[in-house]
Protein backbone atom coordinates (compact mmCIF):
# COMPACT_ATOMS: atom_id res chain seq x y z
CA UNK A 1 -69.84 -51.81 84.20
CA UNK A 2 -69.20 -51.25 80.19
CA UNK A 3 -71.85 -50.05 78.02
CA UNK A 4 -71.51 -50.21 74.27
CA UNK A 5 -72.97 -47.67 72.37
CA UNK A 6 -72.95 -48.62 68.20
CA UNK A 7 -74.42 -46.42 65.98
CA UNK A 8 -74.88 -48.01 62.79
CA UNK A 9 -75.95 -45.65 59.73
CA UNK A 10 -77.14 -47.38 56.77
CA UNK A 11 -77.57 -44.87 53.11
CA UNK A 12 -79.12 -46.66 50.46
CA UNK A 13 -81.33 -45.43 48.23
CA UNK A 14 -82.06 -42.41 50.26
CA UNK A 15 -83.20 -44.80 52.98
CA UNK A 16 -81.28 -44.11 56.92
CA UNK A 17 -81.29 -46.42 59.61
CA UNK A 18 -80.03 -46.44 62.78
CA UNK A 19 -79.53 -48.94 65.77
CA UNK A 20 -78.55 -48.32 69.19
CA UNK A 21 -77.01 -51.23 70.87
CA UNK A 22 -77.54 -50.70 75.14
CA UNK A 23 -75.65 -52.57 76.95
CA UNK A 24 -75.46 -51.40 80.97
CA UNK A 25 -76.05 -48.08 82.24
CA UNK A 26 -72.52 -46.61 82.08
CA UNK A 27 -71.50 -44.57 79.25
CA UNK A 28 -67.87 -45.38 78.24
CA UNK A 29 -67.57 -45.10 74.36
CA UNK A 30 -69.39 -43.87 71.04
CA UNK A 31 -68.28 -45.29 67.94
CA UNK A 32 -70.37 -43.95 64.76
CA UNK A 33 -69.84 -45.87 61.41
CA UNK A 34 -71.74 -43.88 58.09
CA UNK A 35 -71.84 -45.83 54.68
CA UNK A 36 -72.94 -44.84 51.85
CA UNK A 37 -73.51 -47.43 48.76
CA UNK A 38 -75.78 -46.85 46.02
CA UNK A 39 -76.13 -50.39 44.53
CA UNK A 40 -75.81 -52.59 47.35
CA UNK A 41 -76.14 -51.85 51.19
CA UNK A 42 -72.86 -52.36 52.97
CA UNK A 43 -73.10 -53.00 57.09
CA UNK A 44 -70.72 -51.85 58.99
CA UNK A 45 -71.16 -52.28 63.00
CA UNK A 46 -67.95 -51.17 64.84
CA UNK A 47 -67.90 -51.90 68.83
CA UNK A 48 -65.41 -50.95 71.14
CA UNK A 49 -65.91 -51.28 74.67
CA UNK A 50 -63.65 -49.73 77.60
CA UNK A 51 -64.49 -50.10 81.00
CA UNK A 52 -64.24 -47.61 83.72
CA UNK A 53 -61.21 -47.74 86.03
CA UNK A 54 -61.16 -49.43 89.39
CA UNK A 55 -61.59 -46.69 91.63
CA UNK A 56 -60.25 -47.08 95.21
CA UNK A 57 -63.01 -46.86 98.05
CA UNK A 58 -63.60 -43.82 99.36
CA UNK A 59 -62.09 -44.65 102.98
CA UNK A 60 -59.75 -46.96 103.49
CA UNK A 61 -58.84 -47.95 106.93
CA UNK A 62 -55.47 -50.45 107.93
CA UNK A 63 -54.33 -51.83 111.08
């Protein structure tokens, strides 16, 4: 399970927005991108995504 977590901060003209992107119910990552323009309003959305590691099961039985 990978959830993606994007914070996107948008500064223009003293005006702040933020979007949260949701993905699955397991937190793996945070990535935070901040721009500031004053003439025109850049968007930046940066995702990275890394999913958990295959654990083994908790008993394992051979033969």
């Amino acid at each position: 399970m990978i959830m993606i977590i994007a914070n996107i901060i948008i500064t223009n003209c003293n005006t702040v927005a933020k979007v949260h992107i949701i993905t699955t119910n397991v937190i793996t990552t945070v990535t935070t991108t901040t721009i500031t323009n004053a003439t025109n309003t850049s968007v930046i959305m940066v995702i990275t995504a890394h999913p958990l590691p295959h654990l083994p099961p908790a008993s394992q039985t051979r033969g």
